[in-house]
N, C-alpha and C. Protein backbone atom coordinates (compact mmCIF):
# COMPACT_ATOMS: atom_id res chain seq x y z
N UNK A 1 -122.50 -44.36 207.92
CA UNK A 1 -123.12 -45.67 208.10
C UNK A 1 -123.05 -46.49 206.81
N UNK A 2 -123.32 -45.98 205.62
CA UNK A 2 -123.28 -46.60 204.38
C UNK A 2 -121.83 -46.73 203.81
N UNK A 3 -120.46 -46.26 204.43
CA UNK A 3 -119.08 -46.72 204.52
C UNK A 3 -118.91 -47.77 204.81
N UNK A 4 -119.51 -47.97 205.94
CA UNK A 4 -119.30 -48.99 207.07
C UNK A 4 -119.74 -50.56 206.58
N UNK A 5 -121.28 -49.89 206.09
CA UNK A 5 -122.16 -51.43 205.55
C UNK A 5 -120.72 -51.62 204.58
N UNK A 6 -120.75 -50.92 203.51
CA UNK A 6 -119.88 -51.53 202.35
C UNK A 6 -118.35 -52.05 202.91
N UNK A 7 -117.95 -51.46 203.51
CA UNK A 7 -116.60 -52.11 204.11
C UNK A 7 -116.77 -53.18 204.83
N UNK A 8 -117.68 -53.11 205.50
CA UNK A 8 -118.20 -54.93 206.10
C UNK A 8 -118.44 -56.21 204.67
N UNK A 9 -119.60 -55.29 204.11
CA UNK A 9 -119.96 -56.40 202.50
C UNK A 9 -118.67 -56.56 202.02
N UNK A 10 -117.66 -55.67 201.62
CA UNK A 10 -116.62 -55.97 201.28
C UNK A 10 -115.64 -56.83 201.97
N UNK A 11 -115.22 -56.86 202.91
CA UNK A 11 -114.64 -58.24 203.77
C UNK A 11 -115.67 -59.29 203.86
N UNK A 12 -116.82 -59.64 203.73
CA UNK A 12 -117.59 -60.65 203.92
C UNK A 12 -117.34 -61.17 202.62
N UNK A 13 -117.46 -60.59 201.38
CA UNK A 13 -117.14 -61.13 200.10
C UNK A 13 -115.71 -61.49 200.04
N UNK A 14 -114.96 -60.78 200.31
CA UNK A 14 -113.03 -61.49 200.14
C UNK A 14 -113.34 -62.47 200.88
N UNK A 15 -113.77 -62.66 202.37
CA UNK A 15 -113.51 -63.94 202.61
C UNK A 15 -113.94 -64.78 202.40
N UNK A 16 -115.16 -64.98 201.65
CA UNK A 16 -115.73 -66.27 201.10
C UNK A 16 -115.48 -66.46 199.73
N UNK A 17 -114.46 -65.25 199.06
CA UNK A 17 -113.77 -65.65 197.58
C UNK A 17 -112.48 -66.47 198.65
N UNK A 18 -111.31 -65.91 199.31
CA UNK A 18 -110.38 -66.74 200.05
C UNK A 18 -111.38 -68.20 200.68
N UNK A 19 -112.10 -68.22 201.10
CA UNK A 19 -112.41 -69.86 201.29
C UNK A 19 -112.83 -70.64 200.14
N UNK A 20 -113.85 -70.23 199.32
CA UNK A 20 -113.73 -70.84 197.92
C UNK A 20 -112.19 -70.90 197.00
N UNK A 21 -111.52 -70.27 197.42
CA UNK A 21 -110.18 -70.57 196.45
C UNK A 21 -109.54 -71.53 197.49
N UNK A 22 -109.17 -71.65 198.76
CA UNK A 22 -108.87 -72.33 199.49
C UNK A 22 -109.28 -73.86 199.52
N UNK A 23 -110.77 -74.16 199.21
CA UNK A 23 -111.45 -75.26 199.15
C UNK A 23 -110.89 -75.65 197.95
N UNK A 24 -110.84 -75.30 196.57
CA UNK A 24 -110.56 -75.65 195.19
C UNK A 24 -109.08 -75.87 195.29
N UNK A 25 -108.55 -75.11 196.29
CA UNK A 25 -106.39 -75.62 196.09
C UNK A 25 -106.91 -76.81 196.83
N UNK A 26 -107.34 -77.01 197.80
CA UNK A 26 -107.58 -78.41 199.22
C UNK A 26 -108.46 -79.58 197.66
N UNK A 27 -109.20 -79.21 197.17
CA UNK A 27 -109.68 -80.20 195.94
C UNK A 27 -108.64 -80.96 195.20
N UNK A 28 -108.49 -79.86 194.54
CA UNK A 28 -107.03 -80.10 193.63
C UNK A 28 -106.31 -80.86 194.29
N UNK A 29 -105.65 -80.94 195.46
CA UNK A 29 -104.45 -81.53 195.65
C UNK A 29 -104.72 -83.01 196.55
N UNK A 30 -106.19 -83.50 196.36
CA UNK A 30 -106.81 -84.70 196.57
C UNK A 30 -105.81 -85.82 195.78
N UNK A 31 -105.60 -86.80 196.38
CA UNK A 31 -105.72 -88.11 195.35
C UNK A 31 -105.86 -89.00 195.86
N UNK A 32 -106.87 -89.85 195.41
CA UNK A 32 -107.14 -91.04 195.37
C UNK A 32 -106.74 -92.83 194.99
N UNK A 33 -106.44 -93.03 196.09
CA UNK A 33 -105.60 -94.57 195.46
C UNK A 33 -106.19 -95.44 195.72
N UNK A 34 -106.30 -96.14 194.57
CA UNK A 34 -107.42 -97.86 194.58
C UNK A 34 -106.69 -98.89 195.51
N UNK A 35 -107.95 -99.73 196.02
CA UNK A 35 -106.95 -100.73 196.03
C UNK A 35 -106.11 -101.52 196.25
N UNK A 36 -106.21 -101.60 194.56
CA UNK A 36 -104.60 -102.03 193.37
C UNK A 36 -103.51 -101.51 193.38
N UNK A 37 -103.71 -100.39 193.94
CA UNK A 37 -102.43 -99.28 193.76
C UNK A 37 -101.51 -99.32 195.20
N UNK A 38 -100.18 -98.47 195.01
CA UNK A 38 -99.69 -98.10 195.93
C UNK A 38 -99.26 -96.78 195.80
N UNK A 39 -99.30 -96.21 197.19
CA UNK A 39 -99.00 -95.13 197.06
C UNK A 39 -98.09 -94.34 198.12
N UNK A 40 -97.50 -93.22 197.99
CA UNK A 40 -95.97 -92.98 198.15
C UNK A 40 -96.34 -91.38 198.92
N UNK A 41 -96.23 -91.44 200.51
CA UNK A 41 -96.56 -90.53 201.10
C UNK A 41 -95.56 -89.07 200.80
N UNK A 42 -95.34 -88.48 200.63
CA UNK A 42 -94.56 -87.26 200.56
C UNK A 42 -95.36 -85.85 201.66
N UNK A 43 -94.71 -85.87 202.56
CA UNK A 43 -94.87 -84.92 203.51
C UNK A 43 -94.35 -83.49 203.51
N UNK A 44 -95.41 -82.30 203.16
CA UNK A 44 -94.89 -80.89 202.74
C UNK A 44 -95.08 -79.86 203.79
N UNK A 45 -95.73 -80.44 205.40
CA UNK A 45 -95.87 -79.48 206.31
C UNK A 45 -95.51 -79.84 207.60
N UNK A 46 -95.69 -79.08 208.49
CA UNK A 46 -94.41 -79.32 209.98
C UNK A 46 -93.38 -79.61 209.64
N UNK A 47 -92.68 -79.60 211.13
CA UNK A 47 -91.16 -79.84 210.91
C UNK A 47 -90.85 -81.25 211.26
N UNK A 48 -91.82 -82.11 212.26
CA UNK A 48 -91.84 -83.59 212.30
C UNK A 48 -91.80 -84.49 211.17
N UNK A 49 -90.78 -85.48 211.40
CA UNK A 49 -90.61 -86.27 209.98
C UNK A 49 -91.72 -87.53 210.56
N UNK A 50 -92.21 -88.79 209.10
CA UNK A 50 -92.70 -89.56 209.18
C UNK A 50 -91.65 -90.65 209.91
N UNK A 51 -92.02 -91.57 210.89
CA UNK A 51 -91.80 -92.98 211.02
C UNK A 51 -91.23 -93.68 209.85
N UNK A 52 -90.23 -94.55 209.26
CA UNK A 52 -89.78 -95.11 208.72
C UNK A 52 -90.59 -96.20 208.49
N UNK A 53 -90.98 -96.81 207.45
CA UNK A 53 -91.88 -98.11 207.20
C UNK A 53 -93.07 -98.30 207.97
N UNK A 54 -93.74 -97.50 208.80
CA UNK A 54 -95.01 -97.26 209.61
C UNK A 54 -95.97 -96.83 208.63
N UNK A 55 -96.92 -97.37 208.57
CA UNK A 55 -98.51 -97.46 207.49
C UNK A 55 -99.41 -96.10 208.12
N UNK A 56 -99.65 -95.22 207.21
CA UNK A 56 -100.09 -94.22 207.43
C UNK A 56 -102.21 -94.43 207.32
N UNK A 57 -102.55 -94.75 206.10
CA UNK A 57 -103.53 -95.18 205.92
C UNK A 57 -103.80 -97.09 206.00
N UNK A 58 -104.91 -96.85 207.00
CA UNK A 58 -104.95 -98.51 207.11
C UNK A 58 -106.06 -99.25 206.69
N UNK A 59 -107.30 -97.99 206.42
CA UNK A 59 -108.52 -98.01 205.85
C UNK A 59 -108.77 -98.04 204.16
């Protein structure tokens, strides 16, 4: 029984170290554009490409 607890505590802790490291890569790779600014979509997932000259953010 006291295997068991710890092998449970032990996956309950990896996965909330994997979601805290997960949240901090998803942080990190935030950016923010004023504005003033423009900014330049670059698409790194699926296999669907973007629309050609179609406005992604309109807010």
């Amino acid at each position: 029984m006291t295997a068991l607890i710890t092998v449970q505590g032990i996956a309950v802790w990896t996965g909330l170290i994997a979601a805290v490291l997960i949240g901090i890569y998803w942080l990190l790779g935030m950016v923010l554009i004023h504005e003033q600014q423009v900014g330049i979509v670059i698409k790194r997932f699926a296999s669907r490409s973007l629309p050609p000259g179609r406005l992604v953010a309109l807010d």
